[in-house]
N, C-alpha and C. Protein backbone atom coordinates (compact mmCIF):
# COMPACT_ATOMS: atom_id res chain seq x y z
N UNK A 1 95.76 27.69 28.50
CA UNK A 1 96.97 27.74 29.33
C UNK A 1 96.85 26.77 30.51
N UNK A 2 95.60 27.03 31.16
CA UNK A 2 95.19 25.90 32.11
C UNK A 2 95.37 24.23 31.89
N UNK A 3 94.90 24.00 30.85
CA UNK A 3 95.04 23.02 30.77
C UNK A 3 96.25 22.10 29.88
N UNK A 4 97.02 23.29 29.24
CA UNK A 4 98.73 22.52 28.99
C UNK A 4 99.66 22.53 30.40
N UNK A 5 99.06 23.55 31.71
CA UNK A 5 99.65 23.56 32.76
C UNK A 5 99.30 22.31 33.41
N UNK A 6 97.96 21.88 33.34
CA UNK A 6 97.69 20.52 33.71
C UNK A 6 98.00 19.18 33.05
N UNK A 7 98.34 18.97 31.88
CA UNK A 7 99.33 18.56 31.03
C UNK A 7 100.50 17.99 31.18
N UNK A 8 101.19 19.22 31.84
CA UNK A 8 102.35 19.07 31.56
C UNK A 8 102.40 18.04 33.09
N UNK A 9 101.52 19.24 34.29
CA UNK A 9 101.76 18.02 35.63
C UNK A 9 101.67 16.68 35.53
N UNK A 10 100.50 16.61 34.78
CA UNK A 10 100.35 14.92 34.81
C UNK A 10 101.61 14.01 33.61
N UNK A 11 102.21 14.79 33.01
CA UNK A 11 103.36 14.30 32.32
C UNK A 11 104.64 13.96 33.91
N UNK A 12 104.57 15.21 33.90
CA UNK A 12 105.92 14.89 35.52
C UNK A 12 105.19 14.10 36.45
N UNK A 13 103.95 13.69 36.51
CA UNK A 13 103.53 12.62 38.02
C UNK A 13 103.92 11.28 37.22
N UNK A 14 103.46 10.96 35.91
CA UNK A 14 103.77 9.86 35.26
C UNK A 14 105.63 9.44 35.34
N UNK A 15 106.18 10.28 34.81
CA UNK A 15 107.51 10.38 34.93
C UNK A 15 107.98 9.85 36.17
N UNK A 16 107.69 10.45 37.35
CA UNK A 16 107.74 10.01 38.74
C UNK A 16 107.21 9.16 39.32
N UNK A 17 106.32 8.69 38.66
CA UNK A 17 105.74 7.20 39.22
C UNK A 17 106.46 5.82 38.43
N UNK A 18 106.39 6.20 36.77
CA UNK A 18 107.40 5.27 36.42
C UNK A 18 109.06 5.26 36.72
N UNK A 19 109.40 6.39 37.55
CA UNK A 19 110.77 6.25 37.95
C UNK A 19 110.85 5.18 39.41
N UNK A 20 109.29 5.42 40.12
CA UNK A 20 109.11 4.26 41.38
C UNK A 20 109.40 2.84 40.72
N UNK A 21 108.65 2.43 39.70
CA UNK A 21 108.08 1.32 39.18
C UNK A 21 109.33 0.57 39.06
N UNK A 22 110.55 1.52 37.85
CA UNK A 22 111.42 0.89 36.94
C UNK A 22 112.38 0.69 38.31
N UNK A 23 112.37 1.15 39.22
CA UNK A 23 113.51 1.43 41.01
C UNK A 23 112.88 0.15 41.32
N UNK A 24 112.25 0.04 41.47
CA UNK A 24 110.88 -1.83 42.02
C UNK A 24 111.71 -2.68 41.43
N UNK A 25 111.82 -2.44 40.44
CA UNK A 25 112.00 -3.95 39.07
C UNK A 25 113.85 -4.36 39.48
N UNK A 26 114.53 -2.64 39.22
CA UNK A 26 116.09 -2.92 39.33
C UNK A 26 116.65 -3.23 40.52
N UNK A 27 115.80 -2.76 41.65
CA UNK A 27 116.52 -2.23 43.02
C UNK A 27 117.60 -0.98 43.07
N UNK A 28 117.09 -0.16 42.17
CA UNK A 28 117.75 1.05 42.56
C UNK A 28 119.03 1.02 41.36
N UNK A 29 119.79 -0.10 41.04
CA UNK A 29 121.38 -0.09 40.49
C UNK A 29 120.80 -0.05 38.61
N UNK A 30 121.42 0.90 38.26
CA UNK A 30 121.59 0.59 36.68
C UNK A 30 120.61 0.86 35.88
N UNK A 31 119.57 1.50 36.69
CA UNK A 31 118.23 2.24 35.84
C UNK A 31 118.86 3.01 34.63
N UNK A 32 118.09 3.12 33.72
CA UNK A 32 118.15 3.96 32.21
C UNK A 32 116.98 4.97 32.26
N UNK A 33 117.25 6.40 31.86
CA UNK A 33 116.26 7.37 31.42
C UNK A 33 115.50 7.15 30.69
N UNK A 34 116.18 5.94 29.69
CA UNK A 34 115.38 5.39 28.70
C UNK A 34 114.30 4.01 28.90
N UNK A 35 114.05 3.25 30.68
CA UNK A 35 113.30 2.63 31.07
C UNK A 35 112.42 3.52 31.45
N UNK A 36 112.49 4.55 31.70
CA UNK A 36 111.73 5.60 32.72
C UNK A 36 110.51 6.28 30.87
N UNK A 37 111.38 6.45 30.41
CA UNK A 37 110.58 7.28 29.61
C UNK A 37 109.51 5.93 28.59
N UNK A 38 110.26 4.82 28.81
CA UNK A 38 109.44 3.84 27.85
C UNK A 38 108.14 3.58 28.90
N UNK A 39 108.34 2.95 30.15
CA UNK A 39 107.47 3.00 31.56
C UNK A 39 106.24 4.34 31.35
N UNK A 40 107.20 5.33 31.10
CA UNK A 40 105.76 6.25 31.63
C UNK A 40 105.34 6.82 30.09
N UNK A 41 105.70 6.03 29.03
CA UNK A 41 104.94 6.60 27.64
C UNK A 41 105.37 7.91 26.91
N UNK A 42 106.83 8.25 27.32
CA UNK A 42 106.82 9.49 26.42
C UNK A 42 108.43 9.10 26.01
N UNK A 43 108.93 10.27 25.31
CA UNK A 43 110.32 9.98 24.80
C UNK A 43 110.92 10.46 25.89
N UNK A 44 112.35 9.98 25.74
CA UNK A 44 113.37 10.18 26.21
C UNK A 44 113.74 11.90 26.55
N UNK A 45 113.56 12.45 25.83
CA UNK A 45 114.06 13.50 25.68
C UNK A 45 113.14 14.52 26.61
N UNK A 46 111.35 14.14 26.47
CA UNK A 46 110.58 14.96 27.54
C UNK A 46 110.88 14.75 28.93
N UNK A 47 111.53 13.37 29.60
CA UNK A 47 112.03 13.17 30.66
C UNK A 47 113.23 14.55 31.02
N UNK A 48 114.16 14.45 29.98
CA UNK A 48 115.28 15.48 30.23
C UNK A 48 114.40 16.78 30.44
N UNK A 49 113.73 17.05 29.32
CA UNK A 49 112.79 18.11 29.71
C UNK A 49 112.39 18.66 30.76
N UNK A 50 112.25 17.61 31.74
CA UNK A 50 111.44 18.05 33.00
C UNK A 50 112.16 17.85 33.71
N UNK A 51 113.27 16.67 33.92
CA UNK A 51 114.21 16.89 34.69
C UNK A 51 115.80 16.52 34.27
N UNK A 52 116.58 17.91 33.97
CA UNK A 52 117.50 17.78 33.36
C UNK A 52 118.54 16.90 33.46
N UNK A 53 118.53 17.29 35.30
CA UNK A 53 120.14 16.19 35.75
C UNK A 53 119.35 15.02 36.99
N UNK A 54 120.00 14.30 37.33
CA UNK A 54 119.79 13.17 38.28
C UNK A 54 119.61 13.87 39.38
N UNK A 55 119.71 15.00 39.48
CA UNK A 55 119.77 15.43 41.07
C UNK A 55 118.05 16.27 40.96
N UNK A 56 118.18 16.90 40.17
CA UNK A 56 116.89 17.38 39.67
C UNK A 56 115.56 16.58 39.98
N UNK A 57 116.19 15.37 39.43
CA UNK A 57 115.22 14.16 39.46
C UNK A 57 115.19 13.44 40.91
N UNK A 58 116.27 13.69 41.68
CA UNK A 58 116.28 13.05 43.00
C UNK A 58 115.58 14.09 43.47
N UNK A 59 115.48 15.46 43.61
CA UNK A 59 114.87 16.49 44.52
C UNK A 59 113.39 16.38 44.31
N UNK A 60 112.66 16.10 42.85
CA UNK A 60 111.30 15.84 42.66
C UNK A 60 110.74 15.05 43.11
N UNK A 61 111.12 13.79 42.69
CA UNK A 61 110.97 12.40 43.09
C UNK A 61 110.71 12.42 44.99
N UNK A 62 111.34 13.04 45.59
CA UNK A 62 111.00 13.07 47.26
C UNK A 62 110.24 14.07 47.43
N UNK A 63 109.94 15.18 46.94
CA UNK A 63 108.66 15.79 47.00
C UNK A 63 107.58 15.84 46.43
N UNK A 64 107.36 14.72 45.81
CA UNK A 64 106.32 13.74 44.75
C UNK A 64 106.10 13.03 46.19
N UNK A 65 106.59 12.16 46.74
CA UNK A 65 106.34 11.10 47.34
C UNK A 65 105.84 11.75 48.59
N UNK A 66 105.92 12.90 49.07
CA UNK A 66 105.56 13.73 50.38
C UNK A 66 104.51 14.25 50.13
N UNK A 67 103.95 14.83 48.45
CA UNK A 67 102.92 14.93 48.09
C UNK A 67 101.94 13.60 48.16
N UNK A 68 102.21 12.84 47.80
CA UNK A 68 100.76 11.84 47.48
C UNK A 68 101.12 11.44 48.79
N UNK A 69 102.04 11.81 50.12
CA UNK A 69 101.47 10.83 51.18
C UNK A 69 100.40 12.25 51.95
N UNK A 70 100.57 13.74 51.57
CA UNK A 70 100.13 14.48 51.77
C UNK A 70 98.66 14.37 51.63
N UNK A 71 98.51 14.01 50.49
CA UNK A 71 96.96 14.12 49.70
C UNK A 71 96.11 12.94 50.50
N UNK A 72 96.68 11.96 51.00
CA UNK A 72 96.23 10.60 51.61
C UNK A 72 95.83 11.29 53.10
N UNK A 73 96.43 12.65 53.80
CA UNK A 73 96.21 12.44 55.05
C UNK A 73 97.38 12.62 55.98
N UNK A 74 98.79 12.08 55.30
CA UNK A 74 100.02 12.09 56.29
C UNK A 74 100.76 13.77 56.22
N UNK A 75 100.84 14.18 57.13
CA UNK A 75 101.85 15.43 57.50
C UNK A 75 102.66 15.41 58.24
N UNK A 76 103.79 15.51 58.00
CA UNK A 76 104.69 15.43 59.22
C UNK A 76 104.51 16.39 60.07
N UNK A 77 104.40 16.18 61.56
CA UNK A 77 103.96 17.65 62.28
C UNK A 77 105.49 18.05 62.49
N UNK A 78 105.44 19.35 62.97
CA UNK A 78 106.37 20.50 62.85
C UNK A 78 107.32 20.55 64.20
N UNK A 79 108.67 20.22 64.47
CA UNK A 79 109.20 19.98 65.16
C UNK A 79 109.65 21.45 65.93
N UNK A 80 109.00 21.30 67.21
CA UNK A 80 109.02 21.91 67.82
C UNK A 80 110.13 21.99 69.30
N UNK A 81 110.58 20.43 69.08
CA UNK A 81 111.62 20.47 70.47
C UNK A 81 112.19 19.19 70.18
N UNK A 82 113.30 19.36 70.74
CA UNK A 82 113.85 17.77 70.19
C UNK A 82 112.88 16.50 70.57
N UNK A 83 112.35 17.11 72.17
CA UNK A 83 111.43 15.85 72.29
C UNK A 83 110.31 15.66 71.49
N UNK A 84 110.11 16.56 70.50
CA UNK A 84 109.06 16.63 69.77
C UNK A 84 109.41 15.28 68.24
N UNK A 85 110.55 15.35 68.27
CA UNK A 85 111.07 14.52 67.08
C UNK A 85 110.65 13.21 67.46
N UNK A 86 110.19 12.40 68.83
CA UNK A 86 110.63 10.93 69.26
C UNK A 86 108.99 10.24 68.46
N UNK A 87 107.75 11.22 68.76
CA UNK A 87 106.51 10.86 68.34
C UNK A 87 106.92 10.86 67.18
N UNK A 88 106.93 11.63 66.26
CA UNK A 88 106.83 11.49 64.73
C UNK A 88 107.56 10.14 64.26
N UNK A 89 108.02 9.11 64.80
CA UNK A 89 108.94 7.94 64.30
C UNK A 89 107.91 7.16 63.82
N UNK A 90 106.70 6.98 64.96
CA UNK A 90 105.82 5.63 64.57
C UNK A 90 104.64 6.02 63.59
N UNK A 91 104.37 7.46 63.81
CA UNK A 91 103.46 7.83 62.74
C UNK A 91 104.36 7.78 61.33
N UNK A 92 105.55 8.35 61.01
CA UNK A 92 106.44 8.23 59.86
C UNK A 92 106.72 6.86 59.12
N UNK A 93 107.17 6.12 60.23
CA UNK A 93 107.00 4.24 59.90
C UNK A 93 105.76 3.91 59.37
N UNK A 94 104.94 4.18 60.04
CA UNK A 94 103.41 4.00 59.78
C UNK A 94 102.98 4.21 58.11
N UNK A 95 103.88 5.76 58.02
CA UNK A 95 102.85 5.95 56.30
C UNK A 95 104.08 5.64 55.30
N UNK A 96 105.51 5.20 55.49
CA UNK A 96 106.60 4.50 54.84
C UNK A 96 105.87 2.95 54.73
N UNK A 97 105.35 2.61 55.50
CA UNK A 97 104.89 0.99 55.13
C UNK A 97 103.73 1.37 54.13
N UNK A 98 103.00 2.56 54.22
CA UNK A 98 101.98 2.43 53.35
C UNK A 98 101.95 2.77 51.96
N UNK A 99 103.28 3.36 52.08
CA UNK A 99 103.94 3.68 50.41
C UNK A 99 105.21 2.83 50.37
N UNK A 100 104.97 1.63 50.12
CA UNK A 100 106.17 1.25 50.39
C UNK A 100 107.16 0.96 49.16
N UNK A 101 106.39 0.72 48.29
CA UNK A 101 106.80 0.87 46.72
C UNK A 101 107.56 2.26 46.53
N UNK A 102 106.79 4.02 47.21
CA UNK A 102 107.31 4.94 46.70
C UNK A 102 108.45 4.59 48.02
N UNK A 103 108.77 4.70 48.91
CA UNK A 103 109.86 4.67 49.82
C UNK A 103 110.72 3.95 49.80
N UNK A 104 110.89 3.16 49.39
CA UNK A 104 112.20 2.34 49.31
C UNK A 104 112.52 2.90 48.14
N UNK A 105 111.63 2.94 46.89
CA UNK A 105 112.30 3.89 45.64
C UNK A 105 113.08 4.74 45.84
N UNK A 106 112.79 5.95 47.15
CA UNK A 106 113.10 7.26 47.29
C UNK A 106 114.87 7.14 47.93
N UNK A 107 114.18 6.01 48.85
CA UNK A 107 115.81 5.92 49.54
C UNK A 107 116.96 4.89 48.48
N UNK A 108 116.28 4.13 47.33
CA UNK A 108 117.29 3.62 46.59
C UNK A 108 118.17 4.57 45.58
N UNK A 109 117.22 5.88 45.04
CA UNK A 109 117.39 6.95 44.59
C UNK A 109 118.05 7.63 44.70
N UNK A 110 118.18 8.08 46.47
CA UNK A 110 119.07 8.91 47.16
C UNK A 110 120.61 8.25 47.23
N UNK A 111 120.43 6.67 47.32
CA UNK A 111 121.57 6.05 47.88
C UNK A 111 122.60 6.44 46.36
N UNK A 112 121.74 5.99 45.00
CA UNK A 112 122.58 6.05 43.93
C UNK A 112 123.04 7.45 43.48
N UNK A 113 122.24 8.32 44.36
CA UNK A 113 122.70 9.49 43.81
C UNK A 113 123.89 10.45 44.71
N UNK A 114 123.91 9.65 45.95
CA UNK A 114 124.93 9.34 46.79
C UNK A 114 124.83 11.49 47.47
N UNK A 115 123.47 12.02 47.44
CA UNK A 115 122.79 13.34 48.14
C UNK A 115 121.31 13.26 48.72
N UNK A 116 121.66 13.60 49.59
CA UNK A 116 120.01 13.69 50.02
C UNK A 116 119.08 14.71 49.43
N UNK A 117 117.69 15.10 48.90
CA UNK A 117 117.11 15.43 48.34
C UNK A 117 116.98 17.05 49.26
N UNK A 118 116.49 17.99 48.18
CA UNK A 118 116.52 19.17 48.93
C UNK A 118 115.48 19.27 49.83
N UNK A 119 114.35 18.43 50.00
CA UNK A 119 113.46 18.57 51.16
C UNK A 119 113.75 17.88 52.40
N UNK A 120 114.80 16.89 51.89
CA UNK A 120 115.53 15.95 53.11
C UNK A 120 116.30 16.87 53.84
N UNK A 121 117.40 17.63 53.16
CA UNK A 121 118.04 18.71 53.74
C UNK A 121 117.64 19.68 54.66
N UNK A 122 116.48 20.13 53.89
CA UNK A 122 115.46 21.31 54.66
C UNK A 122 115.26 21.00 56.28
N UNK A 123 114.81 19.82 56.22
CA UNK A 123 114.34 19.10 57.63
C UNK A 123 115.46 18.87 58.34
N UNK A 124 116.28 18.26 57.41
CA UNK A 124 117.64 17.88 58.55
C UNK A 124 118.09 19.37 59.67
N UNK A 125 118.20 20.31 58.83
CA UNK A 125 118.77 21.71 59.22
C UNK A 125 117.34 22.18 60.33
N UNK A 126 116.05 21.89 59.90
CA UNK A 126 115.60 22.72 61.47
C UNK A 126 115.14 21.41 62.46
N UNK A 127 115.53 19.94 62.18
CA UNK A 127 115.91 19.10 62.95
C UNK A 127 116.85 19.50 64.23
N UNK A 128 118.37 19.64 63.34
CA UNK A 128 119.04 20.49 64.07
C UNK A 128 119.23 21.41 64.82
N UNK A 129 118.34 22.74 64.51
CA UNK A 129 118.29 23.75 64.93
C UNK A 129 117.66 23.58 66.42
N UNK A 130 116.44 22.43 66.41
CA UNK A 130 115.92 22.31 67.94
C UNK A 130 117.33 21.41 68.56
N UNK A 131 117.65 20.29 68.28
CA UNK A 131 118.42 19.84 69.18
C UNK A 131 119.95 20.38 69.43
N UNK A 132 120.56 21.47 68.69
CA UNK A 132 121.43 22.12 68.94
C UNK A 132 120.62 23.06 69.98
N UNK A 133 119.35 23.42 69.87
CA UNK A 133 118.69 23.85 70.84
C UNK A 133 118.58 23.68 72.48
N UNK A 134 118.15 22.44 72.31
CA UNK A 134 117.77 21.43 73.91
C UNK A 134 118.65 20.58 74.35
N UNK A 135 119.88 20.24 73.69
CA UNK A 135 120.68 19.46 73.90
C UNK A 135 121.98 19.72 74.25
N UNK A 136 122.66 18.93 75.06
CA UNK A 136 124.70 19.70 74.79
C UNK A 136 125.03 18.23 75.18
N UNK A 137 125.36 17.93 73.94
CA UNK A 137 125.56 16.29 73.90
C UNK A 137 127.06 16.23 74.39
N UNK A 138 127.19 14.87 75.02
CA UNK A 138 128.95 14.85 75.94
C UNK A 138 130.10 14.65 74.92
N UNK A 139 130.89 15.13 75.46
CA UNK A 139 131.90 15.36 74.34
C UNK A 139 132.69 13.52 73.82
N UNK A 140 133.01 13.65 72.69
CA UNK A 140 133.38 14.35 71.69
C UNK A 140 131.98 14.75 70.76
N UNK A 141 130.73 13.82 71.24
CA UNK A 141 129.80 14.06 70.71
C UNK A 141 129.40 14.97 70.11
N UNK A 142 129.04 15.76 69.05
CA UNK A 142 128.65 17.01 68.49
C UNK A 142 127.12 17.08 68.17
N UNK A 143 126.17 18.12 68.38
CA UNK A 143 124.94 18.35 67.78
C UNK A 143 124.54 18.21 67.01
N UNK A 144 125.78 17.98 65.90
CA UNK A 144 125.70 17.40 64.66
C UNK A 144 125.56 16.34 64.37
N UNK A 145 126.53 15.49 65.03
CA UNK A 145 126.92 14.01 64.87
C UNK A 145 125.20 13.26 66.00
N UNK A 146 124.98 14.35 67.09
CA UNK A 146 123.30 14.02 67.94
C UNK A 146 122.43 13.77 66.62
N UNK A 147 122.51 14.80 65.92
CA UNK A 147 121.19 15.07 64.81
C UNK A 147 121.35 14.32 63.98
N UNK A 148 122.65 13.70 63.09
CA UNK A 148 122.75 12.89 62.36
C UNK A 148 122.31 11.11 63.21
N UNK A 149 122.60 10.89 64.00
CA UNK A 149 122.02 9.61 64.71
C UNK A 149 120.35 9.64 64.35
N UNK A 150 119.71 10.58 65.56
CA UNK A 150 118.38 10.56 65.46
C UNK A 150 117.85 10.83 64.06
N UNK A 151 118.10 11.51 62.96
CA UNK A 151 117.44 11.57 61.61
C UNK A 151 118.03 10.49 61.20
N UNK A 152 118.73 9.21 61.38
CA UNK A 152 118.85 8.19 60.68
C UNK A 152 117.88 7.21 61.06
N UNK A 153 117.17 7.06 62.51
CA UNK A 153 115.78 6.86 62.72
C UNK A 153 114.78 7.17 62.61
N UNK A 154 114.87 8.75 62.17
CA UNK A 154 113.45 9.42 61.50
C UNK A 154 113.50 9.87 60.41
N UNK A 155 113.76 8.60 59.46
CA UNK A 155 113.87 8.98 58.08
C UNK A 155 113.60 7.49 57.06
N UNK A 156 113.55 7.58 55.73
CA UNK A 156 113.48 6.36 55.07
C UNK A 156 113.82 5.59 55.28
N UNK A 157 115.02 6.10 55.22
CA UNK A 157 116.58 4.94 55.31
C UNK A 157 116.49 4.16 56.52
N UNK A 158 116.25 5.31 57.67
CA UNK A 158 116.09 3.96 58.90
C UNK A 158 115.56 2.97 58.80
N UNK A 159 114.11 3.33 58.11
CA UNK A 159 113.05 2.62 58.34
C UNK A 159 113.00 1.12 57.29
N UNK A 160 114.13 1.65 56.04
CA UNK A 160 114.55 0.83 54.95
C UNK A 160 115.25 -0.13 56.12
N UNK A 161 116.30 0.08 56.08
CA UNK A 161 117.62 -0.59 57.14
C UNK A 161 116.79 -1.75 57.82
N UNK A 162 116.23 -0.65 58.68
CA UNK A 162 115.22 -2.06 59.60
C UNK A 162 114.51 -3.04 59.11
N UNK A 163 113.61 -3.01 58.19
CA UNK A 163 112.90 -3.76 57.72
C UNK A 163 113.16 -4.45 56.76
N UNK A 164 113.93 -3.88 55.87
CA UNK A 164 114.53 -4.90 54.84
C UNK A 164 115.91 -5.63 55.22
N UNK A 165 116.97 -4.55 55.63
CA UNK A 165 118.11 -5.31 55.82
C UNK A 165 118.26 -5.95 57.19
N UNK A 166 117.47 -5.50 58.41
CA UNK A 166 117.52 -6.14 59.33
C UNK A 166 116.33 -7.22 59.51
N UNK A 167 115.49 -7.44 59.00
CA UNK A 167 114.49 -8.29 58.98
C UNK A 167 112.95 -7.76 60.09
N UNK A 168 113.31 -6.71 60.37
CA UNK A 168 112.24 -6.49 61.20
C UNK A 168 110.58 -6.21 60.97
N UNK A 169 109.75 -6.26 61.88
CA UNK A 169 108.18 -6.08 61.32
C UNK A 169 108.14 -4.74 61.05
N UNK A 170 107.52 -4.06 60.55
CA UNK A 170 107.10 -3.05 60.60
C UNK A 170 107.08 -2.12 62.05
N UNK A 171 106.19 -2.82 62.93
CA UNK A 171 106.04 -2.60 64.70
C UNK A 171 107.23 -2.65 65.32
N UNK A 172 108.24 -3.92 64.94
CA UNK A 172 109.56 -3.68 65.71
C UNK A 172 110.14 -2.16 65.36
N UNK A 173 110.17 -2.39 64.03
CA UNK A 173 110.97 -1.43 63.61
C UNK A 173 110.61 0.13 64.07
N UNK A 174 109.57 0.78 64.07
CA UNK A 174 108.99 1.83 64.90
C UNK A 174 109.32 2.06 66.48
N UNK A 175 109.46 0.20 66.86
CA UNK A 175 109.75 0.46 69.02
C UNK A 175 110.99 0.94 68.69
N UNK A 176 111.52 0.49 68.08
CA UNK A 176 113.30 0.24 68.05
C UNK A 176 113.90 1.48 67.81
N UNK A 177 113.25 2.13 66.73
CA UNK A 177 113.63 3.63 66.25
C UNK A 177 113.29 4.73 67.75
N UNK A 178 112.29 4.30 67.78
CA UNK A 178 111.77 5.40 68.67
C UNK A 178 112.20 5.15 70.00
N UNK A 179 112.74 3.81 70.55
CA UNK A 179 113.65 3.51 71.39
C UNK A 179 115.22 4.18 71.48
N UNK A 180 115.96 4.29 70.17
CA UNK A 180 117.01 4.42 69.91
C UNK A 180 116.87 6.54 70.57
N UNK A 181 116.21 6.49 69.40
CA UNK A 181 116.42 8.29 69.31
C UNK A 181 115.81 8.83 70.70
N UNK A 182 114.74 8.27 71.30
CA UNK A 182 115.01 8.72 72.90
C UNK A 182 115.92 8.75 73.86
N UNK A 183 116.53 7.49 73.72
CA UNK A 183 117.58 7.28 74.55
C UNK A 183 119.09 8.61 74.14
N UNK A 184 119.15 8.13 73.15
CA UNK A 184 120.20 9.25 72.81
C UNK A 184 120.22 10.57 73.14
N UNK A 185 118.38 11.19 72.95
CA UNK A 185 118.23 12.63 73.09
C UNK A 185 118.18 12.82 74.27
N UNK A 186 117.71 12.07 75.34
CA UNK A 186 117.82 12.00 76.98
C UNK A 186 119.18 11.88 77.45
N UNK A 187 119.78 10.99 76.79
CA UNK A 187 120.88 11.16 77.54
C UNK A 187 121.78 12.38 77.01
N UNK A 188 121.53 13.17 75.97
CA UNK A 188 122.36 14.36 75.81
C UNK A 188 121.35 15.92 76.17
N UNK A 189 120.07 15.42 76.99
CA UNK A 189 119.56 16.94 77.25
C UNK A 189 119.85 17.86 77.51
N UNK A 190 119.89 19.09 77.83
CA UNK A 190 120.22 19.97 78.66
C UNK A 190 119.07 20.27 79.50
N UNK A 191 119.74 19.96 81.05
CA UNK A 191 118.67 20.27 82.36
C UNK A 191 118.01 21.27 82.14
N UNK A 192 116.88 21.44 82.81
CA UNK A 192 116.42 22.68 83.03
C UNK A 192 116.96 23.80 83.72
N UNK A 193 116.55 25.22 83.68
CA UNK A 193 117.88 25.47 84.83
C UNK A 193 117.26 25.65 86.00
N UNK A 194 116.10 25.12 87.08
CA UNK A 194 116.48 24.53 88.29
C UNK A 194 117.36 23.83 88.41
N UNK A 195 116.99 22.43 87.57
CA UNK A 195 117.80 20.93 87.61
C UNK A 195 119.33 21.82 87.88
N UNK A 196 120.00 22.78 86.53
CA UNK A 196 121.43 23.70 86.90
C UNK A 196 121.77 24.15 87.81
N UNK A 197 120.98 24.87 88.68
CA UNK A 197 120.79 25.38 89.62
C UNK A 197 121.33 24.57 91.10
N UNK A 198 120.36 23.56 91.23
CA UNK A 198 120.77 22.56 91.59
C UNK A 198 121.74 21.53 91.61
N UNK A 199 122.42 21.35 90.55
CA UNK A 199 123.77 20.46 90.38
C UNK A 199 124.67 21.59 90.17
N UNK A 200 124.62 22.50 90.23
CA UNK A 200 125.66 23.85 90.94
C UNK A 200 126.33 23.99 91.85
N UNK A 201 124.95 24.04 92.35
CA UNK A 201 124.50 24.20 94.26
C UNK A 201 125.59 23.02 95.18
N UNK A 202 124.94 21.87 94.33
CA UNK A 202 125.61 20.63 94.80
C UNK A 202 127.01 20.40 94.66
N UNK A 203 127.66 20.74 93.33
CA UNK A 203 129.01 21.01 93.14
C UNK A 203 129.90 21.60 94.21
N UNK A 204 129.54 23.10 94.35
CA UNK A 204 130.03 24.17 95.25
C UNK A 204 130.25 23.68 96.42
N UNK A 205 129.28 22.81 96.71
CA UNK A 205 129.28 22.29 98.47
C UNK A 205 129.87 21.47 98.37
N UNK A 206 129.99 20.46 97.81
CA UNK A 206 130.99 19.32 97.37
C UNK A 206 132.17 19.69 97.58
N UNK A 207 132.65 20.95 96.93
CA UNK A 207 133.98 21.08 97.01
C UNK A 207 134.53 22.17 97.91
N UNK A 208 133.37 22.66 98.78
CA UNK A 208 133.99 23.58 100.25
C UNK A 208 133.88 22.24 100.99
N UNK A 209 133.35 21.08 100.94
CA UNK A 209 133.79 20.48 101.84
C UNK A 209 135.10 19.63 102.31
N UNK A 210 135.51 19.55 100.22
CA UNK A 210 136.81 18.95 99.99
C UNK A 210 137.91 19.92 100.33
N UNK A 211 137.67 21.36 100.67
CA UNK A 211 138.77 22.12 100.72
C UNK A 211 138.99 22.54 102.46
N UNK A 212 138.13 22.13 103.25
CA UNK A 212 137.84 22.05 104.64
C UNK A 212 139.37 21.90 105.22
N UNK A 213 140.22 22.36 105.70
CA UNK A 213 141.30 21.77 106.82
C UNK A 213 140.89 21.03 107.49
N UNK A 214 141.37 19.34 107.85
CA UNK A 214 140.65 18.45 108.74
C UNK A 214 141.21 19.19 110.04
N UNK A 215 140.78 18.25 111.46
CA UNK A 215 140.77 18.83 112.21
C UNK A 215 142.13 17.54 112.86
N UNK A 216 143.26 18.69 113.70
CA UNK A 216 144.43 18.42 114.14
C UNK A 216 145.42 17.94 113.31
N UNK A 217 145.38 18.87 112.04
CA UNK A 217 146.05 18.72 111.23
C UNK A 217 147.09 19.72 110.61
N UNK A 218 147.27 20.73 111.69
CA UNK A 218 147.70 21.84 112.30
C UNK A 218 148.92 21.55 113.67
């Protein structure tokens, strides 16, 4: 049993590595199930096997690629505050350049399949959850539309964007991200509540002084 269970894994890592390979060759447009299954040595039909629909295959395929950057060493640490999101950019850039074959695959994948993968999702939502947290971004701005900015810098795609379609180094591309999504999350924080406290304070007096009767104006 053990070892048709081990079997079968190394059938789906093959599958998923020749789905990187044949994404390399096309750029993502016009791949066949039937390059994928000739690439990784089996029929057509064991591909369906393991993964029935394209979406199936988009949800594996990004938790394949989180695995082997796993096994290497990379973890994404666990977002704990929005300011916690700004570090993880250059370490994330960092292990996207070092898979760079599986990452651009992942995001050409996602683009054709026109959904983000269910582990992409996962993150997006407790992404969110801190900066709907720490943040009250100015209007019309939404926590949503906050979180969607900054996860477009802490994610493939940014890191695709930059480097391929904008021409950047690797290093730019990390200042730039991690430039971008600070600025944004700073400028939509929510004070502490001294800091509240304080621009309260300041308000109130502000405006007993604007409501003052001048003098001989009576």
């Amino acid at each position: 049993m053990k070892s048709e269970l081990n079997r079968r894994d190394r059938t789906r890592r093959a599958i998923l590595d020749a789905l990187a390979a044949v994404i390399a060759e096309t750029g993502g447009l016009g791949f066949s199930v039937q390059q994928i299954a000739e690439r990784a040595g089996v029929t057509h039909r064991t591909v369906y096997n393991h993964f029935p629909t394209r979406d199936a295959l988009n949800d594996a395929f990004a938790e394949h690629v989180e695995d082997v950057m796993a096994r290497d060493g990379f973890r994404e640490p666990h977002a704990t505050s929005s300011a916690s999101l700004v570090p993880m950019i250059s370490d994330a850039y960092a292990a996207f350049q070092s898979y760079e074959v599986l990452s651009r695959a992942y995001v050409m994948l996602m683009l054709a399949s026109r959904r983000p993968a269910g582990v992409a999702r996962r993150r997006t939502s407790a992404f969110e959850a801190v900066i709907a947290r720490d943040t009250s971004p100015p209007a019309p701005l939404t926590s949503r539309g906050l979180t969607a900015a900054v996860r477009m810098f802490l994610s493939t795609t940014g890191w695709h964007i930059l480097t391929e379609q904008m021409g950047l180094s690797p290093a730019e591309a990390a200042t730039t991200a991690t430039w971008a999504a600070q600025t944004m999350l700073a400028a939509a924080s929510r004070p502490t509540p001294a800091v509240a406290r304080e621009t309260q304070n300041n308000r109130k007096t502000k405006n007993t002084r604007k409501t003052k009767t001048p003098r001989g104006s009576r």
